[in-house]
PDB file of N, CA and C in Angstrom:
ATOM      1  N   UNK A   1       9.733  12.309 -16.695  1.00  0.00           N
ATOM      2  CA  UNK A   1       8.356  11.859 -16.636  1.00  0.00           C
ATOM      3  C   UNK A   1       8.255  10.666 -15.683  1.00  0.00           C
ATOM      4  N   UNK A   2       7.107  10.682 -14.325  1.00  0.00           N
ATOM      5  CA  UNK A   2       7.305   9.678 -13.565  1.00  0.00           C
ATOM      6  C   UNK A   2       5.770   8.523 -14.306  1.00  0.00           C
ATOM      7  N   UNK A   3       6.595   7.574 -14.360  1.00  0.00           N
ATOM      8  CA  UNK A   3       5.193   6.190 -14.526  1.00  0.00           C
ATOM      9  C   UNK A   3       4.266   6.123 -13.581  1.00  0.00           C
ATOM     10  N   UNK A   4       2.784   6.621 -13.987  1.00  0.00           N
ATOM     11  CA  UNK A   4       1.813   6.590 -13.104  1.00  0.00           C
ATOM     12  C   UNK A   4       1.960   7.682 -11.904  1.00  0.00           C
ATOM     13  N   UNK A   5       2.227   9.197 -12.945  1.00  0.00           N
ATOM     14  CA  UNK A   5       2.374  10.134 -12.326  1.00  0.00           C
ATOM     15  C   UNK A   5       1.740  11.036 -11.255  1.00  0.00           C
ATOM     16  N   UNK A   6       0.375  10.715 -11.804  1.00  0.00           N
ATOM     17  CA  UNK A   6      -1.244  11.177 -10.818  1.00  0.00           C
ATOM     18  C   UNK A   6      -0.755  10.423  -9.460  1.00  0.00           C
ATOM     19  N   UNK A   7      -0.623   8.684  -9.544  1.00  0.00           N
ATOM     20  CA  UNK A   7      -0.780   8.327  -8.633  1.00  0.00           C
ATOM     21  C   UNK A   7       0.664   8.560  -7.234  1.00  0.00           C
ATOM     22  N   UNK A   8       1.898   8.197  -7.603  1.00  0.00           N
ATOM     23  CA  UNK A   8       3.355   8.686  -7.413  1.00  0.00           C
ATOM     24  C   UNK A   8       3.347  10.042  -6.917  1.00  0.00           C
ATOM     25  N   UNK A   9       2.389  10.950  -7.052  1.00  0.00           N
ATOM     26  CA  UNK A   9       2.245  12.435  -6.579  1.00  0.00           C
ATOM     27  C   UNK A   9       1.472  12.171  -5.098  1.00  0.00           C
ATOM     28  N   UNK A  10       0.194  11.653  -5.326  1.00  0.00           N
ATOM     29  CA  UNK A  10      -0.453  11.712  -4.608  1.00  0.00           C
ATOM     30  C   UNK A  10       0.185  10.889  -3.033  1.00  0.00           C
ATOM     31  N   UNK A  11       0.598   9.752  -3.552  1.00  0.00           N
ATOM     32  CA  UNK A  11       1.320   9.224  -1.859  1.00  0.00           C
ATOM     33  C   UNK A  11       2.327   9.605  -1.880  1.00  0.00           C
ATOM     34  N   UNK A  12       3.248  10.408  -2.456  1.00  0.00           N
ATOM     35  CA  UNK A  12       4.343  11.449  -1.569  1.00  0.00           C
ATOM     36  C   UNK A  12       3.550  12.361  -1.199  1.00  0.00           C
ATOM     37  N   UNK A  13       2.615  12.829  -1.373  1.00  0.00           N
ATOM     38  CA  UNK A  13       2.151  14.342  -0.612  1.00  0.00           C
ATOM     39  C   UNK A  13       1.578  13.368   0.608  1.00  0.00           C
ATOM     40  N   UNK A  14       0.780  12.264   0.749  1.00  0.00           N
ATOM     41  CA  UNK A  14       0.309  11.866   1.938  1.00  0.00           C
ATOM     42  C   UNK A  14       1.317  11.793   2.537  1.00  0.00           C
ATOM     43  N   UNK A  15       2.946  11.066   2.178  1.00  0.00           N
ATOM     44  CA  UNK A  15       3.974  11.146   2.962  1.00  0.00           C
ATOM     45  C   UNK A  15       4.197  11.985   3.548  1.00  0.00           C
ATOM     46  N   UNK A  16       4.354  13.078   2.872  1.00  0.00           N
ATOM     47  CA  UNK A  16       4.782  14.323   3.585  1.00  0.00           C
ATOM     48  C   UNK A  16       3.524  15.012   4.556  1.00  0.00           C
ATOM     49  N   UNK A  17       2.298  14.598   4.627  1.00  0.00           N
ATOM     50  CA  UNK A  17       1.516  15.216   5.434  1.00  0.00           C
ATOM     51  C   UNK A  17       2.097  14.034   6.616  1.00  0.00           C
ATOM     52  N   UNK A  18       2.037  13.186   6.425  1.00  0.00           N
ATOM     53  CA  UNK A  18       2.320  12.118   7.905  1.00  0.00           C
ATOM     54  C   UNK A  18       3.834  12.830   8.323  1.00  0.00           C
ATOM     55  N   UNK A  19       4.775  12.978   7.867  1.00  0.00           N
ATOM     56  CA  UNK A  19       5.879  13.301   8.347  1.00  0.00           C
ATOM     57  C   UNK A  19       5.565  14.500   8.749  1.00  0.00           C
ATOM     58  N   UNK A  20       4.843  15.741   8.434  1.00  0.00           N
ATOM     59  CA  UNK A  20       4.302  16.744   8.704  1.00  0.00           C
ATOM     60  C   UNK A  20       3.502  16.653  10.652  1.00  0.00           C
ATOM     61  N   UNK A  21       3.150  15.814  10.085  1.00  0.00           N
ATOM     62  CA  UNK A  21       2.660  15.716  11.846  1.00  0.00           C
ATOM     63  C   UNK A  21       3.135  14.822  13.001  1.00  0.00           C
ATOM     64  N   UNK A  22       4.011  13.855  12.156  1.00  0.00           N
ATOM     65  CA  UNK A  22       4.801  12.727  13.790  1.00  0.00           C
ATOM     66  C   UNK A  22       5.778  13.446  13.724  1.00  0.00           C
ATOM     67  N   UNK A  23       6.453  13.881  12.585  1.00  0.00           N
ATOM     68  CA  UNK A  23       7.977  13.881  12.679  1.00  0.00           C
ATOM     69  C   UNK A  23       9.103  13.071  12.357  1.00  0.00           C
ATOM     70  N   UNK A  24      10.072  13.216  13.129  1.00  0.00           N
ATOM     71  CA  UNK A  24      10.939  12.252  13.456  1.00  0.00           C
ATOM     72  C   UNK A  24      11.246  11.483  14.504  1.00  0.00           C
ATOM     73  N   UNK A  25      11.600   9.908  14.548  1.00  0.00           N
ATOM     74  CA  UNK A  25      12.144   9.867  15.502  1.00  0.00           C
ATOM     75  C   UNK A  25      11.421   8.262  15.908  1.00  0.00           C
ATOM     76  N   UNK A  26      10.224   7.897  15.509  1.00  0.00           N
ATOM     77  CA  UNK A  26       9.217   7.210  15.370  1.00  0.00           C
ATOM     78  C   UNK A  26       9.555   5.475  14.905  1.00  0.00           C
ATOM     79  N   UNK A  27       9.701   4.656  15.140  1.00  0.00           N
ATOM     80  CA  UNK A  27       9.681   2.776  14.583  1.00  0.00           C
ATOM     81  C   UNK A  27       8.596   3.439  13.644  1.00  0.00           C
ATOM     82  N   UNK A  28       9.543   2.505  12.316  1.00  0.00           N
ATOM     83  CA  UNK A  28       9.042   2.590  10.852  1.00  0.00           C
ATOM     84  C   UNK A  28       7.243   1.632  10.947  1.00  0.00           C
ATOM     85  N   UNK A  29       7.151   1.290  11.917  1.00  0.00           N
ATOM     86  CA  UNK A  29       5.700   0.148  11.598  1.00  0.00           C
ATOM     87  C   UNK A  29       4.332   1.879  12.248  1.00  0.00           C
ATOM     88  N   UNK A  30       5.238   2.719  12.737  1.00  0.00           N
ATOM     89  CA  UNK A  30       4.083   4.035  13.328  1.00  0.00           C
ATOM     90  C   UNK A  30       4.208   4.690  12.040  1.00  0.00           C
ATOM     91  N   UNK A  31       4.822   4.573  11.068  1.00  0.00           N
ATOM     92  CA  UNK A  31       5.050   5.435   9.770  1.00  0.00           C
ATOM     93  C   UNK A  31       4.299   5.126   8.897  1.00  0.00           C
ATOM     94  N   UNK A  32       4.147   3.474   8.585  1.00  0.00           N
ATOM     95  CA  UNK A  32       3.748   2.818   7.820  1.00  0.00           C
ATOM     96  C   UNK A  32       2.251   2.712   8.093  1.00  0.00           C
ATOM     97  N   UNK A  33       1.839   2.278   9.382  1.00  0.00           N
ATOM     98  CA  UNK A  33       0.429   2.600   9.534  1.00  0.00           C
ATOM     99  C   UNK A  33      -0.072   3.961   9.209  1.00  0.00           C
ATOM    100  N   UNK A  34       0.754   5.201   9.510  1.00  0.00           N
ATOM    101  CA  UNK A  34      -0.017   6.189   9.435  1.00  0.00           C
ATOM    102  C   UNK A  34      -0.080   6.237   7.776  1.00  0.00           C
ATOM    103  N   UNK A  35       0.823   6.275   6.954  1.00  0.00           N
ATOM    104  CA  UNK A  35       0.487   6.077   6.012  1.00  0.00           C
ATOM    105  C   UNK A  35      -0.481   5.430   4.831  1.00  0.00           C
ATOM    106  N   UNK A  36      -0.575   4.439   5.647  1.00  0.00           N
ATOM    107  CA  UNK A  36      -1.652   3.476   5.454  1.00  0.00           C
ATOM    108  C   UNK A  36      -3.213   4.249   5.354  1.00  0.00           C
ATOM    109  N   UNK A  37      -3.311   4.271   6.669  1.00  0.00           N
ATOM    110  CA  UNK A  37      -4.062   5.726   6.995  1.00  0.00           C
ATOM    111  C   UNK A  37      -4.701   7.163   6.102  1.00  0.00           C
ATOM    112  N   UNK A  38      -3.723   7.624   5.447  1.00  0.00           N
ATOM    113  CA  UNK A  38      -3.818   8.700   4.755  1.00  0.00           C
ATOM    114  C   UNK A  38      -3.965   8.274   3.459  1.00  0.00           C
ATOM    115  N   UNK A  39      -3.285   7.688   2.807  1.00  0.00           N
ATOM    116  CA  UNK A  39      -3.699   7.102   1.536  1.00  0.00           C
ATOM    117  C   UNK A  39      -5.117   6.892   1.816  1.00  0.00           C
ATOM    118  N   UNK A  40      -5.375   5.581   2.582  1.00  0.00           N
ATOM    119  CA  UNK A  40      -6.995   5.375   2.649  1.00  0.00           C
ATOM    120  C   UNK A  40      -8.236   6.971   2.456  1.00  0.00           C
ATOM    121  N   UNK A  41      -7.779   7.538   3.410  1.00  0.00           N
ATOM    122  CA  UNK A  41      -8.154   8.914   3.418  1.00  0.00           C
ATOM    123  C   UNK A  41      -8.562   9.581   2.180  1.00  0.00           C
ATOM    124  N   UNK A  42      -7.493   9.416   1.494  1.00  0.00           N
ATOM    125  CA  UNK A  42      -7.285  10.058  -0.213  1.00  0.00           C
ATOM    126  C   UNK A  42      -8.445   9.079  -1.291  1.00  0.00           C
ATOM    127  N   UNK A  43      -8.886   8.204  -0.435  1.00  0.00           N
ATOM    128  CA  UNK A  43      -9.534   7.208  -1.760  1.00  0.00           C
ATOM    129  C   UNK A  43      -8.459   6.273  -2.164  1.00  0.00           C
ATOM    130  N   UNK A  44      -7.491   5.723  -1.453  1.00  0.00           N
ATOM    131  CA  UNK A  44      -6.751   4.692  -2.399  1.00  0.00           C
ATOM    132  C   UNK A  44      -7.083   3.458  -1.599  1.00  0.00           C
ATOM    133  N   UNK A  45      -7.056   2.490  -2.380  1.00  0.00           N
ATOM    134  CA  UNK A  45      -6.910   1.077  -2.256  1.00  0.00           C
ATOM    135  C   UNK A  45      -5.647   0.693  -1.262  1.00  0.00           C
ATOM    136  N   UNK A  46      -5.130   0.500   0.017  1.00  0.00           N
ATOM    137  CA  UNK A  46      -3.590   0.054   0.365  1.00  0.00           C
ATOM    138  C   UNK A  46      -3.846  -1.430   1.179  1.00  0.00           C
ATOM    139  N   UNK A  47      -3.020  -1.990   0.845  1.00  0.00           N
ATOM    140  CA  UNK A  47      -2.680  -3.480   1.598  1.00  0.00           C
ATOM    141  C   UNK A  47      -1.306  -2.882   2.032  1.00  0.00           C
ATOM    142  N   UNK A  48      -1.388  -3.338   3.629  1.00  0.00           N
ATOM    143  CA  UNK A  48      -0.523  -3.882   4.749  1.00  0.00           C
ATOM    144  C   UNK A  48       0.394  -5.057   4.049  1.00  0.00           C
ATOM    145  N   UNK A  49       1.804  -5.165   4.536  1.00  0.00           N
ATOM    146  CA  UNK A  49       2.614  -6.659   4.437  1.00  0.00           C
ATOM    147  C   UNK A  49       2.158  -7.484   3.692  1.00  0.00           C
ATOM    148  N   UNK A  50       1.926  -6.606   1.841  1.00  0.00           N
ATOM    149  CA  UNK A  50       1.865  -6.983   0.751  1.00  0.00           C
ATOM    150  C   UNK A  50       2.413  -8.418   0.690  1.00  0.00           C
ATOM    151  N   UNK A  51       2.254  -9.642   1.116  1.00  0.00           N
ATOM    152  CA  UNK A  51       3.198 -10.651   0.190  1.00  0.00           C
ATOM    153  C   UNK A  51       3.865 -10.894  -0.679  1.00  0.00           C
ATOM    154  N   UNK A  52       4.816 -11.156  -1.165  1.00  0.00           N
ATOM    155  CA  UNK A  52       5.905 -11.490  -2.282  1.00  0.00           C
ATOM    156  C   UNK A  52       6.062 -12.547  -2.672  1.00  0.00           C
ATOM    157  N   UNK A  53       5.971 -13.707  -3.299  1.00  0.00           N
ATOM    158  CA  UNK A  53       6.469 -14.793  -3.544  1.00  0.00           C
ATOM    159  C   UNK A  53       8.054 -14.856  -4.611  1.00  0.00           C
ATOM    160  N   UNK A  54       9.028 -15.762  -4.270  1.00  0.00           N
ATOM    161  CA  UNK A  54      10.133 -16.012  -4.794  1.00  0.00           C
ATOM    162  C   UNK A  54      10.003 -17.256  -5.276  1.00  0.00           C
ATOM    163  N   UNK A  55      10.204 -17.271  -6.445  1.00  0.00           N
ATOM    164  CA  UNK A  55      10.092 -18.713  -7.323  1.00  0.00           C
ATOM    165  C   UNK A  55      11.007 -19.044  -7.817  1.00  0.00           C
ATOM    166  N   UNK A  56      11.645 -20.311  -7.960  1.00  0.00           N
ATOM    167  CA  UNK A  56      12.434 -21.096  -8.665  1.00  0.00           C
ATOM    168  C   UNK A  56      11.921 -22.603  -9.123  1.00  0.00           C
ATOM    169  N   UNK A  57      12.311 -22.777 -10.345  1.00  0.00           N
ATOM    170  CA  UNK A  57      11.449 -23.680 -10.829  1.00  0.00           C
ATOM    171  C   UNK A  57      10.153 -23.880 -10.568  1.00  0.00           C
ATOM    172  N   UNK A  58       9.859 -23.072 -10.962  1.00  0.00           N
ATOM    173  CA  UNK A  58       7.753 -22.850 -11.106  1.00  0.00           C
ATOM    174  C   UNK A  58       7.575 -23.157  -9.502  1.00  0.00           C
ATOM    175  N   UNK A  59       8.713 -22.976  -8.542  1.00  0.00           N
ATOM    176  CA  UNK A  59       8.347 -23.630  -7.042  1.00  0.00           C
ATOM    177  C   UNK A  59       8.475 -22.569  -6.012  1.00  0.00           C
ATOM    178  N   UNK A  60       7.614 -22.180  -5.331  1.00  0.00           N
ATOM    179  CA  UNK A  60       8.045 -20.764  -3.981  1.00  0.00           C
ATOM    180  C   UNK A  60       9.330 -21.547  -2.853  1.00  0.00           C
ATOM    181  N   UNK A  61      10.415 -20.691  -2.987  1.00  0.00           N
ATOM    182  CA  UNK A  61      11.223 -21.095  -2.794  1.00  0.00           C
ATOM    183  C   UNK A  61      11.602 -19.926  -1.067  1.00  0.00           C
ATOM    184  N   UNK A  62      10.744 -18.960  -1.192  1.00  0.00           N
ATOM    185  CA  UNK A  62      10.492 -18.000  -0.359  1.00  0.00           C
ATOM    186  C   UNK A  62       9.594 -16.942  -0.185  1.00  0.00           C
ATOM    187  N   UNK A  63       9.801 -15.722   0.190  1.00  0.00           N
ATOM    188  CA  UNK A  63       8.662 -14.803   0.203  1.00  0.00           C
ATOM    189  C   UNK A  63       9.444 -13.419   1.207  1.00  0.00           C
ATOM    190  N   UNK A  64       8.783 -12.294   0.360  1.00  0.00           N
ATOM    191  CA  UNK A  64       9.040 -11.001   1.402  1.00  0.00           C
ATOM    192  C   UNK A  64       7.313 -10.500   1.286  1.00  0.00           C
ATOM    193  N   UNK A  65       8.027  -8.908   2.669  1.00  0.00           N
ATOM    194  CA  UNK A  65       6.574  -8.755   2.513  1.00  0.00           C
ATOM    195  C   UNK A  65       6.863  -7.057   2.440  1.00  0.00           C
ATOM    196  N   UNK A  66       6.536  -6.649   1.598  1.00  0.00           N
ATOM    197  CA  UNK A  66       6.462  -4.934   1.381  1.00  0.00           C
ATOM    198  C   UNK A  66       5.493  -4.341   2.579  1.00  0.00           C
ATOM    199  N   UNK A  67       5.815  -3.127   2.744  1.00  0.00           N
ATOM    200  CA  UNK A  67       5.062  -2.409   3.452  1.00  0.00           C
ATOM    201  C   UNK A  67       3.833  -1.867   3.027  1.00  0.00           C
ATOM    202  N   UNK A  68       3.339  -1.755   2.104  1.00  0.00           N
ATOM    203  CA  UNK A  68       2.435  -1.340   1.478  1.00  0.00           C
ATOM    204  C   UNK A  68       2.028  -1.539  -0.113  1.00  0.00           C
ATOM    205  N   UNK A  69       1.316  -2.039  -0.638  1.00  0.00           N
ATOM    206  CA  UNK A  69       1.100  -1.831  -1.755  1.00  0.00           C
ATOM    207  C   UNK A  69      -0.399  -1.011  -2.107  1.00  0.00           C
ATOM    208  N   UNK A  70       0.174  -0.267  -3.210  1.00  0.00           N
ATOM    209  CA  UNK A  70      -1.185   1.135  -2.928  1.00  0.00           C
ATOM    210  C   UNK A  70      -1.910   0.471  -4.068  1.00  0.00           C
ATOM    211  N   UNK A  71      -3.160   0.780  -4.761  1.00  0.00           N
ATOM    212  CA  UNK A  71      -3.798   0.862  -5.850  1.00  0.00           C
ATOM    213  C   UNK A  71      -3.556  -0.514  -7.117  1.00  0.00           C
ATOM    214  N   UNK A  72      -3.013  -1.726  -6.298  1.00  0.00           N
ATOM    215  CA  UNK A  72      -2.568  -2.894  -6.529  1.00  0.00           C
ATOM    216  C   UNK A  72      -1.377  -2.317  -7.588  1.00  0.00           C
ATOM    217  N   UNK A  73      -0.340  -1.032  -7.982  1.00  0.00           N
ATOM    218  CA  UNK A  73       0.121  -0.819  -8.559  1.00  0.00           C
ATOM    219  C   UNK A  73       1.297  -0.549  -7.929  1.00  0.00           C
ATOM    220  N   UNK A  74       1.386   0.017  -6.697  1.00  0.00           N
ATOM    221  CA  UNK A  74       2.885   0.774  -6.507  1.00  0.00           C
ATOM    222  C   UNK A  74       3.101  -0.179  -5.343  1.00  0.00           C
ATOM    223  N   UNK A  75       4.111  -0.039  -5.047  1.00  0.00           N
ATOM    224  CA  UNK A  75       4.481  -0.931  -3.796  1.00  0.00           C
ATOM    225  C   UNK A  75       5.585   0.343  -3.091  1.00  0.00           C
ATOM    226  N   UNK A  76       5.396   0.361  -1.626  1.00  0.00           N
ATOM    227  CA  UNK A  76       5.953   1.449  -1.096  1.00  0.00           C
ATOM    228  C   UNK A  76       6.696   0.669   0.241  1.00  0.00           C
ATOM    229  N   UNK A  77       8.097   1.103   0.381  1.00  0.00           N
ATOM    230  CA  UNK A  77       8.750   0.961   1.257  1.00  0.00           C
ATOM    231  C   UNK A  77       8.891   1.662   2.429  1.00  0.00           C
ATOM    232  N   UNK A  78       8.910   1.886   3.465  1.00  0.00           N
ATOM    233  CA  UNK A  78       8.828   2.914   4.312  1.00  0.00           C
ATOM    234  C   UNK A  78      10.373   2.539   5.459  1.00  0.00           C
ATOM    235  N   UNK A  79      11.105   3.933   5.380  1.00  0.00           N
ATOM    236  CA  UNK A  79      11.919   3.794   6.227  1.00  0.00           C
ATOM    237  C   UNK A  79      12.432   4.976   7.057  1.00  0.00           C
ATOM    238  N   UNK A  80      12.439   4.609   8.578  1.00  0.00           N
ATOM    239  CA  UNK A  80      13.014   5.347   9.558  1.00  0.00           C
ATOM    240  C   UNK A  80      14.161   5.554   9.724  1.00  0.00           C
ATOM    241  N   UNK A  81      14.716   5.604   8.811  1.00  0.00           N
ATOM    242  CA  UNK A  81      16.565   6.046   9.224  1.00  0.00           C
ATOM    243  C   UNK A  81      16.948   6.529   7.559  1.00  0.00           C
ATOM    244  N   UNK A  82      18.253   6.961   7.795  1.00  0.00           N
ATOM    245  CA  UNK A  82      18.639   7.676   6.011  1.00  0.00           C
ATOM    246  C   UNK A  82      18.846   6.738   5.097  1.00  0.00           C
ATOM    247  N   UNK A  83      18.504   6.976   4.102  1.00  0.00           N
ATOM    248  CA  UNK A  83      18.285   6.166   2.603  1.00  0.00           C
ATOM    249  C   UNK A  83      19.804   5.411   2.389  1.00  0.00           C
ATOM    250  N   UNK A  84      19.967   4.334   2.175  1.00  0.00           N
ATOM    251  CA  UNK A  84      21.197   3.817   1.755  1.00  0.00           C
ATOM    252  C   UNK A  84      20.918   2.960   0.654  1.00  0.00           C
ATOM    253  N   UNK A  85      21.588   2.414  -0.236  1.00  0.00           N
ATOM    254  CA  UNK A  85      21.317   1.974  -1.737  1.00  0.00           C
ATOM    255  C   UNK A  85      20.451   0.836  -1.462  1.00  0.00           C
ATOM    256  N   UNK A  86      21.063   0.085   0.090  1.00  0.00           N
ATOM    257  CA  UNK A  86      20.155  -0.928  -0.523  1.00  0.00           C
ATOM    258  C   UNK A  86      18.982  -1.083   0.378  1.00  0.00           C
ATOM    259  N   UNK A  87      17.881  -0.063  -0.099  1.00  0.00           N
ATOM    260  CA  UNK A  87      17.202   0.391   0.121  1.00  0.00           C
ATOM    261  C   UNK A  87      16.138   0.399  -1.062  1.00  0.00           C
ATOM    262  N   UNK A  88      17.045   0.968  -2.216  1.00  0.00           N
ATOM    263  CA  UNK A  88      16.678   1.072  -3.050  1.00  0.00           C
ATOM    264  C   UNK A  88      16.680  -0.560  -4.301  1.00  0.00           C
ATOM    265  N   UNK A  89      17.694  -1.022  -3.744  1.00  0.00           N
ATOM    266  CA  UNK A  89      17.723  -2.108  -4.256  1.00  0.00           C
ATOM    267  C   UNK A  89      16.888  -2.947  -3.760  1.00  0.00           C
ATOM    268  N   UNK A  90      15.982  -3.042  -2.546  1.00  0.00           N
ATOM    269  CA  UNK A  90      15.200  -3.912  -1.917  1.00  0.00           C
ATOM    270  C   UNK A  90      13.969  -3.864  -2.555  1.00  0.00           C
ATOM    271  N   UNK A  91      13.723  -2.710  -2.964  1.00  0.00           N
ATOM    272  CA  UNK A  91      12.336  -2.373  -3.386  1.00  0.00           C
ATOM    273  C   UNK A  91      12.593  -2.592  -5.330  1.00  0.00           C
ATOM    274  N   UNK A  92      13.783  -2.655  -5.771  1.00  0.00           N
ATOM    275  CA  UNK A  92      14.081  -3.379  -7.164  1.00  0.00           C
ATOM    276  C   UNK A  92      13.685  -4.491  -7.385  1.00  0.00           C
ATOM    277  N   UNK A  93      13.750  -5.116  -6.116  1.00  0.00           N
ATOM    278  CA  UNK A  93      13.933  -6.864  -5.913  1.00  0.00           C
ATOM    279  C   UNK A  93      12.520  -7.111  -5.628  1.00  0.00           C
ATOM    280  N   UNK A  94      11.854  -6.617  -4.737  1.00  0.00           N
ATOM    281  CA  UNK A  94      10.216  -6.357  -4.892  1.00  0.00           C
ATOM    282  C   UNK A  94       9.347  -6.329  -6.265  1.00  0.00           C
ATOM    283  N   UNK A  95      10.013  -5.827  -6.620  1.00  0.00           N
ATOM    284  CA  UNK A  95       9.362  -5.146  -8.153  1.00  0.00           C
ATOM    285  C   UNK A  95      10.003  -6.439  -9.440  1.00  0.00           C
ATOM    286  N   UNK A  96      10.904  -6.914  -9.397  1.00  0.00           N
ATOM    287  CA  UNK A  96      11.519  -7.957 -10.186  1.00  0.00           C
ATOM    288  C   UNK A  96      10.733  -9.273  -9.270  1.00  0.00           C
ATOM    289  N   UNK A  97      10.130  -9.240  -8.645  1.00  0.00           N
ATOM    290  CA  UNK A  97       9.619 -10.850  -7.650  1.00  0.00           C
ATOM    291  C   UNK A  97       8.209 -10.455  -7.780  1.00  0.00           C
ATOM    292  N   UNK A  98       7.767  -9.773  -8.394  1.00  0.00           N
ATOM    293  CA  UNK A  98       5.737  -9.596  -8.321  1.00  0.00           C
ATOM    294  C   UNK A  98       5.433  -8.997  -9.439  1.00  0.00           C
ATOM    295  N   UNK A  99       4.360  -8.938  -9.516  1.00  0.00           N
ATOM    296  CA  UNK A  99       3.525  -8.104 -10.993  1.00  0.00           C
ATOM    297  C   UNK A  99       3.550  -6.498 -11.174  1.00  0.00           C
ATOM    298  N   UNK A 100       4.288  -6.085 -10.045  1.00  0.00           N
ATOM    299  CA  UNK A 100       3.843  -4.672 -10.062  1.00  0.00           C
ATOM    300  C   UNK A 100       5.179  -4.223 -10.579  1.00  0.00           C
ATOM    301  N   UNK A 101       5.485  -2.489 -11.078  1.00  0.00           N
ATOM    302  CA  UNK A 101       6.196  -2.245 -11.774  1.00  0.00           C
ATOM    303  C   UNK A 101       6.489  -0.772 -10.865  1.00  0.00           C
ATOM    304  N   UNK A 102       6.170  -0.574 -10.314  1.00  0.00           N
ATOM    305  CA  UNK A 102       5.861   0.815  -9.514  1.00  0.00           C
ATOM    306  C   UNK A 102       6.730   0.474  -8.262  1.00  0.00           C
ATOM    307  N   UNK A 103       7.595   1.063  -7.594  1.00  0.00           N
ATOM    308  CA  UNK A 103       7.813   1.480  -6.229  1.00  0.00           C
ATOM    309  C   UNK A 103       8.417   2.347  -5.649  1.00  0.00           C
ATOM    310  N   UNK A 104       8.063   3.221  -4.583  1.00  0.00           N
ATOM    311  CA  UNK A 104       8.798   4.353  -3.736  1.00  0.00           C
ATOM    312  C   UNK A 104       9.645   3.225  -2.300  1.00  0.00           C
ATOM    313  N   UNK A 105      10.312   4.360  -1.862  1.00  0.00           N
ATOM    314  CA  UNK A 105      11.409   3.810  -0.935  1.00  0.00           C
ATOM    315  C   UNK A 105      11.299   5.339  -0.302  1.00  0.00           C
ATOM    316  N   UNK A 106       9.960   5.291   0.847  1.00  0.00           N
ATOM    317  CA  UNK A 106       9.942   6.573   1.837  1.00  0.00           C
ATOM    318  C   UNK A 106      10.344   6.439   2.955  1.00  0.00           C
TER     319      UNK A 106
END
């Protein structure tokens, strides 16, 4: 069972329509816009270079910035080359540093 299954369906199928039409081969920021793109399309809510804040002692001690966050719920990674763990671990660390609980690593 995926958490926030309606929504988790819906931007992999936009994924796969964008990969459906660039392809391969493309800088991850032509991926990420198009994506951007298609979600919008679908009716979703997406922010660009989501902000992150890193806190230590109640103090921002740093900051990342996700590629997308959809429906103020999922946060989506987007990448042009093959999946390696820490990949997956980046978008853990996303999700452990903000309010959201949701993320893909496309």
């Amino acid at each position: 069972m995926l958490i926030d299954e309606e929504l988790t369906r819906k931007v992999i199928g936009c994924a796969h329509r964008v990969f459906n039409v660039l392809g391969r081969g493309l800088p991850e920021s032509v991926y990420v816009g198009a994506l951007a793109h298609e979600c919008g399309k679908q009716g979703l809510l997406v922010a660009r270079e989501y902000p992150i804040a890193v806190y230590y002692d109640d103090v921002i001690v740093g900051s990342f910035r996700a590629d997308l966050l959809i429906e103020r719920r999922l946060i989506v990674e987007a990448k042009a080359c093959p999946f390696h763990e820490a990949h997956g671990i980046q978008v853990l660390t996303y999700l452990r540093c903000s309010e959201v609980e949701l993320g893909l690593v496309i």
